[in-house]
PDB file of N, CA and C in Angstrom:
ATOM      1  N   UNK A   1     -63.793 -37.205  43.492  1.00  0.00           N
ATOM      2  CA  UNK A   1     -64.818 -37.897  42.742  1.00  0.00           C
ATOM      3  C   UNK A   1     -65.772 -38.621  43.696  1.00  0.00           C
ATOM      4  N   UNK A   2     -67.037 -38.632  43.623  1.00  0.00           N
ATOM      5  CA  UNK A   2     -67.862 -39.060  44.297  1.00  0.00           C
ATOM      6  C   UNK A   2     -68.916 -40.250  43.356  1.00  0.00           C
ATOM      7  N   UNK A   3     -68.210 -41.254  43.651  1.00  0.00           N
ATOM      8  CA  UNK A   3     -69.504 -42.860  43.150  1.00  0.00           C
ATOM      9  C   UNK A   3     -70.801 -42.635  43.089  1.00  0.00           C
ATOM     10  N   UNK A   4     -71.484 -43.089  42.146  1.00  0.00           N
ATOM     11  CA  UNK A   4     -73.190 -42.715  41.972  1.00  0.00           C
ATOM     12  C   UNK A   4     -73.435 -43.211  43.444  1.00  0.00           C
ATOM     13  N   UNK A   5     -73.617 -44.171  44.033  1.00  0.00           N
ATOM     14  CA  UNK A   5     -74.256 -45.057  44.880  1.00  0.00           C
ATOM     15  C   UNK A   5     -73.987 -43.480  46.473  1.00  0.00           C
ATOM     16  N   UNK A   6     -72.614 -43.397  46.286  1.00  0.00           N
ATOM     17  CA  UNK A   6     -72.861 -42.518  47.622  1.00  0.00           C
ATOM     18  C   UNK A   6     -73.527 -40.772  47.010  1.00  0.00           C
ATOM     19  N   UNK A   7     -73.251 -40.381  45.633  1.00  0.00           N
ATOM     20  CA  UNK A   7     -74.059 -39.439  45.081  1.00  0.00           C
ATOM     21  C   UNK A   7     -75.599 -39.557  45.689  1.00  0.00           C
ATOM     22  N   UNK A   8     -75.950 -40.538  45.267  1.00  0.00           N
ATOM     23  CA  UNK A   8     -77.187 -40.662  45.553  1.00  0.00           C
ATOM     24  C   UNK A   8     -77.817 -40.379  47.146  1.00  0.00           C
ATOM     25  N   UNK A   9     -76.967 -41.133  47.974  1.00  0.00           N
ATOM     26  CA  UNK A   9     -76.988 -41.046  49.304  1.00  0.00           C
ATOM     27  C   UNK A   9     -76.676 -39.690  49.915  1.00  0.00           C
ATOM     28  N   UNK A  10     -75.916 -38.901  49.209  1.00  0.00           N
ATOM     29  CA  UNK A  10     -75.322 -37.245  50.115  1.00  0.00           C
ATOM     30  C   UNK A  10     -76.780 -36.530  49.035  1.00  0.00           C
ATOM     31  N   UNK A  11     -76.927 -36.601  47.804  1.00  0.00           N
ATOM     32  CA  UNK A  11     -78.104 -35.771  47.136  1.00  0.00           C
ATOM     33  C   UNK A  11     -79.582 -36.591  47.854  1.00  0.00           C
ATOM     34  N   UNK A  12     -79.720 -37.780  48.748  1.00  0.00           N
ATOM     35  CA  UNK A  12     -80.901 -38.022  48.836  1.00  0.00           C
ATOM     36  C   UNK A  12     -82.132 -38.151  47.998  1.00  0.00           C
ATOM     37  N   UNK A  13     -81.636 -38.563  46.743  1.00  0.00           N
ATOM     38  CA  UNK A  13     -82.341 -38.762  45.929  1.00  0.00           C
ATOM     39  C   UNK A  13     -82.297 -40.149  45.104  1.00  0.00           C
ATOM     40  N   UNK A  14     -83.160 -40.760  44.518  1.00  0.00           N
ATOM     41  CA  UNK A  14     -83.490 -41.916  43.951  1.00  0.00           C
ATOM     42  C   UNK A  14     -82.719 -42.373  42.366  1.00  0.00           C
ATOM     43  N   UNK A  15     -82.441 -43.328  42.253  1.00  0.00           N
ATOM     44  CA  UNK A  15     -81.538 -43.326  40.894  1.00  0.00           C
ATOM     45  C   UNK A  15     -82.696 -43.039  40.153  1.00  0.00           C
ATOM     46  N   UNK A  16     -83.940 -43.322  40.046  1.00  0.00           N
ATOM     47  CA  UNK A  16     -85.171 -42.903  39.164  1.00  0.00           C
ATOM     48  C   UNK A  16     -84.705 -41.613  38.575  1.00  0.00           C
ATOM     49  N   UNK A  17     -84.945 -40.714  39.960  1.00  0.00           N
ATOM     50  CA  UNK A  17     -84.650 -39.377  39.777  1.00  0.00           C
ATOM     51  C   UNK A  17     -83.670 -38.534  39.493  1.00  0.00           C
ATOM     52  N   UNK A  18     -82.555 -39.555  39.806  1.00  0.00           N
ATOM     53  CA  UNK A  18     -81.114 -39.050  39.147  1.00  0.00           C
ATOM     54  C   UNK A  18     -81.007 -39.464  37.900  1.00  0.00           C
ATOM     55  N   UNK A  19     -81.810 -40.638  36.819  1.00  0.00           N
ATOM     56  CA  UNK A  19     -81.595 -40.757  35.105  1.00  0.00           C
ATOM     57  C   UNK A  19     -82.182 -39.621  34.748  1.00  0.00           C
ATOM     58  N   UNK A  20     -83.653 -38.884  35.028  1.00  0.00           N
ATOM     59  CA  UNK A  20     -83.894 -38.300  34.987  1.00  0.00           C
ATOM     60  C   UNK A  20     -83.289 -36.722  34.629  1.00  0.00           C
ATOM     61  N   UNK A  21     -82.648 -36.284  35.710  1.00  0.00           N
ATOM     62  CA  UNK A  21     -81.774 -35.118  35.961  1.00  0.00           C
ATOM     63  C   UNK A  21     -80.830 -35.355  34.872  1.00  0.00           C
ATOM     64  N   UNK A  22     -80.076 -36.245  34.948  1.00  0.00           N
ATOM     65  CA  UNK A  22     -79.207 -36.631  33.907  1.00  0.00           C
ATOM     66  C   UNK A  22     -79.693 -36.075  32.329  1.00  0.00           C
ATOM     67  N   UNK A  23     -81.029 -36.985  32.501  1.00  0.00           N
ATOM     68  CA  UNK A  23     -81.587 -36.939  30.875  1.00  0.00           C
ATOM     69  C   UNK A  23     -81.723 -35.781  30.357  1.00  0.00           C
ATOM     70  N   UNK A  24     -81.920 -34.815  31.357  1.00  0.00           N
ATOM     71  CA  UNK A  24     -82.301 -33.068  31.034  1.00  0.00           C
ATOM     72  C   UNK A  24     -81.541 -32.659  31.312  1.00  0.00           C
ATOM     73  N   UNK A  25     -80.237 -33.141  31.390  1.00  0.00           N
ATOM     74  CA  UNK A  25     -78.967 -32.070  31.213  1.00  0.00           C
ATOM     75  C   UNK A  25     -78.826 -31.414  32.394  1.00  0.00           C
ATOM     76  N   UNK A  26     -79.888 -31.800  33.575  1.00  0.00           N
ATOM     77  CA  UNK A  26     -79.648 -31.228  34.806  1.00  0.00           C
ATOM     78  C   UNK A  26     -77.902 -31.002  35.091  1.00  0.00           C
ATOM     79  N   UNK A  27     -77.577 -32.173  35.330  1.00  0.00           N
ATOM     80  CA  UNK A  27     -76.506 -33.136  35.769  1.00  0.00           C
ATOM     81  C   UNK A  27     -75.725 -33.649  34.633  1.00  0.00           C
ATOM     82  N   UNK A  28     -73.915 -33.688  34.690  1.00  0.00           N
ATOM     83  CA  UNK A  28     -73.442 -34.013  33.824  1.00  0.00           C
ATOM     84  C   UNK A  28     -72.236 -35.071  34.165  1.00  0.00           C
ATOM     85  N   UNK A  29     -72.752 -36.263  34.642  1.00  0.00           N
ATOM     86  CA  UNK A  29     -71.631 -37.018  35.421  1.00  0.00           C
ATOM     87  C   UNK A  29     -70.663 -37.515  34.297  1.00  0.00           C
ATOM     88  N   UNK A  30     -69.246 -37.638  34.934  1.00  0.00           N
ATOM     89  CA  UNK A  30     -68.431 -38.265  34.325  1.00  0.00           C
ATOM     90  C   UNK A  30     -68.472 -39.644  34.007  1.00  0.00           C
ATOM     91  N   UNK A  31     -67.225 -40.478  33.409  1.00  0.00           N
ATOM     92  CA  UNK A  31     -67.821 -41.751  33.435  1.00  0.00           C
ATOM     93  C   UNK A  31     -66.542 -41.934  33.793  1.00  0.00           C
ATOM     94  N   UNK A  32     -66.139 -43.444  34.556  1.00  0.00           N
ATOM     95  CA  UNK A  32     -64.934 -43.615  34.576  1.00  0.00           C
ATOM     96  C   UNK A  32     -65.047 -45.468  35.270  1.00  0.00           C
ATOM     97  N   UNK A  33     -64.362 -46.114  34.655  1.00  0.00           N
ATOM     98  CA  UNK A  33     -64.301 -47.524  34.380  1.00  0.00           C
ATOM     99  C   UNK A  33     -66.201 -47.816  34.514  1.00  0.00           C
ATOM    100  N   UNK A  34     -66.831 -47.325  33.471  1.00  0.00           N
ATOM    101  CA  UNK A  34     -67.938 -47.832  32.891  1.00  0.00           C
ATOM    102  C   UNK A  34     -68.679 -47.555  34.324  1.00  0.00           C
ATOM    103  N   UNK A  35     -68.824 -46.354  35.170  1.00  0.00           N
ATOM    104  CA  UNK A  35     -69.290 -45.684  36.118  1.00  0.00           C
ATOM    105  C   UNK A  35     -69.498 -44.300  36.223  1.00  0.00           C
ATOM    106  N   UNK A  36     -70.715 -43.920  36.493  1.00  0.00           N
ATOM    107  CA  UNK A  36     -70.938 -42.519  36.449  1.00  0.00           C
ATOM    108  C   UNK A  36     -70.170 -42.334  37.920  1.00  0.00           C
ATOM    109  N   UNK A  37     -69.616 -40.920  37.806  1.00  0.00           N
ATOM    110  CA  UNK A  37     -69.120 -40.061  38.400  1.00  0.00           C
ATOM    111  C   UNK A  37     -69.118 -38.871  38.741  1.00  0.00           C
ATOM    112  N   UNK A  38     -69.394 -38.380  40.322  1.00  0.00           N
ATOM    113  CA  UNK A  38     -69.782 -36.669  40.380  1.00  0.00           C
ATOM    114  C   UNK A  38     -68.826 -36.348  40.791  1.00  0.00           C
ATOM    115  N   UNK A  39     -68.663 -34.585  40.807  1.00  0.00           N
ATOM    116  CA  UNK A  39     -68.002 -33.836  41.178  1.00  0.00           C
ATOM    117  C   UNK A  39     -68.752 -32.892  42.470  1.00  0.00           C
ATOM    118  N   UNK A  40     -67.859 -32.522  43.804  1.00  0.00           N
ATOM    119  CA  UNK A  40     -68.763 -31.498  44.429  1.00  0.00           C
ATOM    120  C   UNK A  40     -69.953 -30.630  44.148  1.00  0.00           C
ATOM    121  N   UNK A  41     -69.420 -30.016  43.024  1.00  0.00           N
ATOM    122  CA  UNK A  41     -69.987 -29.100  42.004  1.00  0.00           C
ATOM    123  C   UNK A  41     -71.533 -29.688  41.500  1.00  0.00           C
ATOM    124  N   UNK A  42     -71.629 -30.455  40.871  1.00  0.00           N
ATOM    125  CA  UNK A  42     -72.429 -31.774  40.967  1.00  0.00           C
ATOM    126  C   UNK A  42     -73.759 -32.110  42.044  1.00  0.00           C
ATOM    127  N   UNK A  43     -73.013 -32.286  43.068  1.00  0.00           N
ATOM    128  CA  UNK A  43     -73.551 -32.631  44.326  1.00  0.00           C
ATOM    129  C   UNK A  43     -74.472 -31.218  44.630  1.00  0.00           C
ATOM    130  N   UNK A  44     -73.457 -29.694  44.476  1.00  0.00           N
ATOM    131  CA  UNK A  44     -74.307 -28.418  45.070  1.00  0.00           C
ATOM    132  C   UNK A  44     -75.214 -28.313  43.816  1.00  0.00           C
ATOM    133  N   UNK A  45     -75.411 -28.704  42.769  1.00  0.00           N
ATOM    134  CA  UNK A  45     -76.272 -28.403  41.888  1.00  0.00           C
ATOM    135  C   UNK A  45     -77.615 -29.560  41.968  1.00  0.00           C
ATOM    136  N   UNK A  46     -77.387 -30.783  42.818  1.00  0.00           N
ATOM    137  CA  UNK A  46     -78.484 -31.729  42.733  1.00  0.00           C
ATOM    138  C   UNK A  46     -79.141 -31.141  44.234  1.00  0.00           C
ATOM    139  N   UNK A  47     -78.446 -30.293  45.071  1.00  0.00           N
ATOM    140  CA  UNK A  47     -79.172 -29.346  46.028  1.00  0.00           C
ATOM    141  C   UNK A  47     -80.217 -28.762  45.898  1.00  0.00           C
ATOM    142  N   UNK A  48     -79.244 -28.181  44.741  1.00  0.00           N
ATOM    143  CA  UNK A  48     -80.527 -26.716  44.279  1.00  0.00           C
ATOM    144  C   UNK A  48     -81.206 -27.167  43.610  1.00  0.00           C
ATOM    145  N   UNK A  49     -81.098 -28.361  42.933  1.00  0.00           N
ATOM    146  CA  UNK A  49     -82.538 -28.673  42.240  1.00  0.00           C
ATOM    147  C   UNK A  49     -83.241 -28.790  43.172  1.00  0.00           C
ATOM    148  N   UNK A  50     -83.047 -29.485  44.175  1.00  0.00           N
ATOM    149  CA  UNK A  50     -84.163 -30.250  45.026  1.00  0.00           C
ATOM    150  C   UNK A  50     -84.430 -29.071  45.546  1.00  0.00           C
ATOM    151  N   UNK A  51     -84.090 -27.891  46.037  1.00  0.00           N
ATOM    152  CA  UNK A  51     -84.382 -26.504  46.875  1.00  0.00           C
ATOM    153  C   UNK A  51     -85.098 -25.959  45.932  1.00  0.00           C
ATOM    154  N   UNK A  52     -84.947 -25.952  44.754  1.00  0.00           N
ATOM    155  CA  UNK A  52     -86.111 -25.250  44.000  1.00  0.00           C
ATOM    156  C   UNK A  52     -87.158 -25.827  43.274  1.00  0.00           C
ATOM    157  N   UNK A  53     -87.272 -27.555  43.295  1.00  0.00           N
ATOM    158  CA  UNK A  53     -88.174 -28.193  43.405  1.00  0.00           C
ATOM    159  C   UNK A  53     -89.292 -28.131  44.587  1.00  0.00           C
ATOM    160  N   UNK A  54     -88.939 -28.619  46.040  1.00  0.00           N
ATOM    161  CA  UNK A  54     -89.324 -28.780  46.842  1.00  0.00           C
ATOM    162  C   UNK A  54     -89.844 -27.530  47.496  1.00  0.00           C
ATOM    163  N   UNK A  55     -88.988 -26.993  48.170  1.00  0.00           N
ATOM    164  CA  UNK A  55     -88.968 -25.620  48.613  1.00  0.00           C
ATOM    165  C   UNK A  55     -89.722 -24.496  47.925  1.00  0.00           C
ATOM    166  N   UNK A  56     -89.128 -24.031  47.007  1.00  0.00           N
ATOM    167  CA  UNK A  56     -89.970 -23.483  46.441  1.00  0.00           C
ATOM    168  C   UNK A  56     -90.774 -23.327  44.935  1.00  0.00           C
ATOM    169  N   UNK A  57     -91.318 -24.486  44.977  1.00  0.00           N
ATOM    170  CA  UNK A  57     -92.308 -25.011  44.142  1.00  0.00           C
ATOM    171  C   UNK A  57     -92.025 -24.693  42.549  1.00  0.00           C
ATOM    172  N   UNK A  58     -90.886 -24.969  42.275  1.00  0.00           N
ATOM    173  CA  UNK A  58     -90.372 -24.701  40.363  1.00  0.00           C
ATOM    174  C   UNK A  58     -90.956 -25.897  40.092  1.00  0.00           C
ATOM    175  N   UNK A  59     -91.759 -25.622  38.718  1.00  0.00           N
ATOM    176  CA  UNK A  59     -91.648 -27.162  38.280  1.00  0.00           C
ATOM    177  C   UNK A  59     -90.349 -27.596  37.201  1.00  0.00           C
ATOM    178  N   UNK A  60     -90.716 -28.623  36.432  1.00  0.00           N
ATOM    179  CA  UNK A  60     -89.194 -28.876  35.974  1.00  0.00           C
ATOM    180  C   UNK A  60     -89.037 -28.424  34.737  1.00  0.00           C
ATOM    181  N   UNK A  61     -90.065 -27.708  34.126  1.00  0.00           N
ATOM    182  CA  UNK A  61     -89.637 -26.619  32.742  1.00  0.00           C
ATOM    183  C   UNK A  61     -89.230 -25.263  33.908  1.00  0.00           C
ATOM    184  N   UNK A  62     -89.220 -24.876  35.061  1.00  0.00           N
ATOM    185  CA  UNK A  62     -88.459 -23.809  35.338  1.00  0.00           C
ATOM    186  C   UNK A  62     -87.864 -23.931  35.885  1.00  0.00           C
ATOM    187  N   UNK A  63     -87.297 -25.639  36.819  1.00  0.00           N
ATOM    188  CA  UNK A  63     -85.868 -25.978  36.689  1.00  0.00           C
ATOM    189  C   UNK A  63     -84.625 -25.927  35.794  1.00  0.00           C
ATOM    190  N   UNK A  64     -84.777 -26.203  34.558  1.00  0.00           N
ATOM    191  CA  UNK A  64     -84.605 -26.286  33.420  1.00  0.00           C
ATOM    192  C   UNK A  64     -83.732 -24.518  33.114  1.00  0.00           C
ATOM    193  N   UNK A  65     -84.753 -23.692  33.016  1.00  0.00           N
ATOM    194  CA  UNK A  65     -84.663 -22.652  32.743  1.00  0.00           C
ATOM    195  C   UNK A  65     -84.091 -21.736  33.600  1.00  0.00           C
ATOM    196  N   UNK A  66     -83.676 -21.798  34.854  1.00  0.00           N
ATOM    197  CA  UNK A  66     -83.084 -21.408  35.872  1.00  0.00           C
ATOM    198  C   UNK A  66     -81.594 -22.252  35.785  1.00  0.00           C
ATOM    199  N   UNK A  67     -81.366 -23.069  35.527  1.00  0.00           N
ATOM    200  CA  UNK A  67     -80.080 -24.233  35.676  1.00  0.00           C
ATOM    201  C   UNK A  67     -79.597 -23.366  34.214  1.00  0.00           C
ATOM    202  N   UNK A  68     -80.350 -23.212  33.113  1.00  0.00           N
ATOM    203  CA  UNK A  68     -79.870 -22.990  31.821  1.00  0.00           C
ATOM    204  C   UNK A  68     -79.211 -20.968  32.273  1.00  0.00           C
ATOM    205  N   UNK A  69     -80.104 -20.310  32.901  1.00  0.00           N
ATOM    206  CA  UNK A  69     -79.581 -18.958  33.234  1.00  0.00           C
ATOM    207  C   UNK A  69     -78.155 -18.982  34.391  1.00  0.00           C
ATOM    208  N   UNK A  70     -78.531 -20.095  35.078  1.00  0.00           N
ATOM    209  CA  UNK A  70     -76.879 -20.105  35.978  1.00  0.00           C
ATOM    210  C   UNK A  70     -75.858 -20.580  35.353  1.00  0.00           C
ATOM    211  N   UNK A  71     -76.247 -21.398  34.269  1.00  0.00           N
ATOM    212  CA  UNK A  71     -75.054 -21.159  33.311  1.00  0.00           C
ATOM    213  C   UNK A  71     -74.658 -20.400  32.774  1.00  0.00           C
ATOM    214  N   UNK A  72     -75.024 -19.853  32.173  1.00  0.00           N
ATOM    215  CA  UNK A  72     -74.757 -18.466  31.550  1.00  0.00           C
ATOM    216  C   UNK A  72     -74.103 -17.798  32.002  1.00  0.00           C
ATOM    217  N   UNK A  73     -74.529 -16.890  33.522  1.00  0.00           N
ATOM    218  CA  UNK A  73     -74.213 -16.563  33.986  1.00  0.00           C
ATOM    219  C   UNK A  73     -72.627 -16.814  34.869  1.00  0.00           C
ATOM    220  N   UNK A  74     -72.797 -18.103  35.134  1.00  0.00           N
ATOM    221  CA  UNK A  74     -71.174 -18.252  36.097  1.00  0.00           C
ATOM    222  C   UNK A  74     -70.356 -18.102  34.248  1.00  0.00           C
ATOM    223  N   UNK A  75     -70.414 -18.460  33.160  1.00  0.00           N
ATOM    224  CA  UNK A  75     -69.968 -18.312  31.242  1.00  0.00           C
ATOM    225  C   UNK A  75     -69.712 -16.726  31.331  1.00  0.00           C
ATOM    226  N   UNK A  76     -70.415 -15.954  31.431  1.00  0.00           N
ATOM    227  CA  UNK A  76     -70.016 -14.463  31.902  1.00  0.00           C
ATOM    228  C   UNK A  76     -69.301 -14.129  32.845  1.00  0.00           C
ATOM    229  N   UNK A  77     -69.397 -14.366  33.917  1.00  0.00           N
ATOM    230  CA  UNK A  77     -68.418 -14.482  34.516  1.00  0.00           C
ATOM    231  C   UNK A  77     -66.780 -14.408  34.488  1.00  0.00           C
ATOM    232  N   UNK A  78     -66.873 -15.700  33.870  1.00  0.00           N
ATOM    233  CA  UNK A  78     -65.659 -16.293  33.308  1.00  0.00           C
ATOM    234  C   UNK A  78     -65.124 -14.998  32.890  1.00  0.00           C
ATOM    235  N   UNK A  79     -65.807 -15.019  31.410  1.00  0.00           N
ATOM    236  CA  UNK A  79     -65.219 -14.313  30.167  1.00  0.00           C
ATOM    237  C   UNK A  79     -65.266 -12.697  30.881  1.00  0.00           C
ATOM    238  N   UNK A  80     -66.016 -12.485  31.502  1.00  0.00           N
ATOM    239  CA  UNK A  80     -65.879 -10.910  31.997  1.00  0.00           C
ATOM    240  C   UNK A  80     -64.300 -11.028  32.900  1.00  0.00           C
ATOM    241  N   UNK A  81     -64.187 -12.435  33.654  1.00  0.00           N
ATOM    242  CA  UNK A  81     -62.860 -12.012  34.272  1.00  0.00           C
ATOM    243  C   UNK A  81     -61.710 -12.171  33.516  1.00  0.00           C
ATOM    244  N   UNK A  82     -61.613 -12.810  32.354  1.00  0.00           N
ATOM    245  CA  UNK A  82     -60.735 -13.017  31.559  1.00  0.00           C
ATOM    246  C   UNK A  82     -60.436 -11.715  30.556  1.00  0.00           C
ATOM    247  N   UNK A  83     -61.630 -10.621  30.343  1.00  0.00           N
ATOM    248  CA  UNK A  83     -61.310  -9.554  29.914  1.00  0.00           C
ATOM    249  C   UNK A  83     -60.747  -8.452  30.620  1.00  0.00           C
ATOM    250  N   UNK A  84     -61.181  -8.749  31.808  1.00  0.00           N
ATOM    251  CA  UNK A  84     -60.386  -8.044  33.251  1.00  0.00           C
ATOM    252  C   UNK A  84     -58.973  -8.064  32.966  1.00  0.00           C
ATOM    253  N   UNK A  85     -58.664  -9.459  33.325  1.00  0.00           N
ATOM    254  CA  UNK A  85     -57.071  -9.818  32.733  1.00  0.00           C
ATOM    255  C   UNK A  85     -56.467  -9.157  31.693  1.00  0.00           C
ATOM    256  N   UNK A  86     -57.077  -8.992  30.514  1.00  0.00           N
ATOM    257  CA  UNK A  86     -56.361  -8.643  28.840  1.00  0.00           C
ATOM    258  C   UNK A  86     -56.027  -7.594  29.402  1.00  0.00           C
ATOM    259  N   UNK A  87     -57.371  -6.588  30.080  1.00  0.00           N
ATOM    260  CA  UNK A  87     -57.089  -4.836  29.832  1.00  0.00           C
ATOM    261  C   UNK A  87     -55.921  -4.609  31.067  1.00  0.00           C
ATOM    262  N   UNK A  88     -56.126  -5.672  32.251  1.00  0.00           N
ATOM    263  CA  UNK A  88     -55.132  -4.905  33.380  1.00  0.00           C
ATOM    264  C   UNK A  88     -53.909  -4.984  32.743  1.00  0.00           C
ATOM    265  N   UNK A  89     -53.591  -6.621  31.835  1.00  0.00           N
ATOM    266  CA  UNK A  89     -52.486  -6.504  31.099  1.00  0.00           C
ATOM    267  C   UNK A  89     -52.075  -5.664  29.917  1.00  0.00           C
ATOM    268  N   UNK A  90     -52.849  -5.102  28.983  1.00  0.00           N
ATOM    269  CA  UNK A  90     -52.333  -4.073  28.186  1.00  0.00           C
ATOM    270  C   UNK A  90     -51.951  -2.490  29.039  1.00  0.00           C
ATOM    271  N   UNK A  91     -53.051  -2.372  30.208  1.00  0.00           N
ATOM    272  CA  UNK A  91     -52.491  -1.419  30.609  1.00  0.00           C
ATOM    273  C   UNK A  91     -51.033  -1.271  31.118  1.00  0.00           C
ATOM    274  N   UNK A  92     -50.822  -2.668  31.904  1.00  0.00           N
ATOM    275  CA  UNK A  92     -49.212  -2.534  32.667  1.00  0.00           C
ATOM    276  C   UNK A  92     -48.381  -2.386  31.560  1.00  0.00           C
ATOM    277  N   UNK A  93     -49.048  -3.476  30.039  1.00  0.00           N
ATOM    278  CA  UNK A  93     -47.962  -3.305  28.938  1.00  0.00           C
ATOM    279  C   UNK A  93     -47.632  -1.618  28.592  1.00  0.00           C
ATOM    280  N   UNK A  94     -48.681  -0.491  28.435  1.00  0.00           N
ATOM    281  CA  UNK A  94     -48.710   0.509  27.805  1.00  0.00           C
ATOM    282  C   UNK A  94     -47.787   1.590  28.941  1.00  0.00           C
ATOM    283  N   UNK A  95     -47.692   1.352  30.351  1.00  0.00           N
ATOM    284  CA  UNK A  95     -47.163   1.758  31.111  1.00  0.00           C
ATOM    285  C   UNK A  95     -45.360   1.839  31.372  1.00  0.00           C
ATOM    286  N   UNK A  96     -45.403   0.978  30.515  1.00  0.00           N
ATOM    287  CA  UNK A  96     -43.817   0.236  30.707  1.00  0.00           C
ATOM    288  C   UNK A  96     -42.889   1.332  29.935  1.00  0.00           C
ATOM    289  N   UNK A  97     -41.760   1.559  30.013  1.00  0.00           N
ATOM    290  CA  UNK A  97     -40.812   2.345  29.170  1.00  0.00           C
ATOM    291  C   UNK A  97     -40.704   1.125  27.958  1.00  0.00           C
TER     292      UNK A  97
END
């Protein structure tokens, strides 16, 4: 778990700009004794905002819309590997005496 105060300090970014992120669902900190809280995960995603803010010039309706497709995507993921699982397992089941 990583404390807003050093969040802020490893993402280099401003609490302004972190309610912000927050407010748009950028970012989804935990809370814990009445304190927001990040995760690594967290931290590589307040990266890539700033890499596709800065760098290469997204504004923040196609921040937005890029953060909303990498979700999705790692959600597919998932579920594609979890269907992986069912079929390798019915096959070993159908294999069996």
């Amino acid at each position: 778990m990583i404390r807003e105060q050093e969040f802020l300090h490893l993402a280099q970014v401003d609490r302004a700009t972190l309610t912000v992120w927050i407010e748009e669902a950028w970012l989804a900190p935990a809370e814990r004794d009445g304190e927001r809280v990040f995760e690594e995960i967290d931290l590589a995603r307040a990266r890539l905002i700033l890499d596709l803010r800065q760098n290469m010039g997204v504004n923040d309706q196609g921040v937005g819309v890029i953060l909303h497709l990498l979700d999705q995507l790692h959600g597919l993921r998932s579920a594609m590997g979890e269907l992986l699982g069912t079929i390798r397992e019915t096959r070993a089941a159908e294999r069996e005496p």
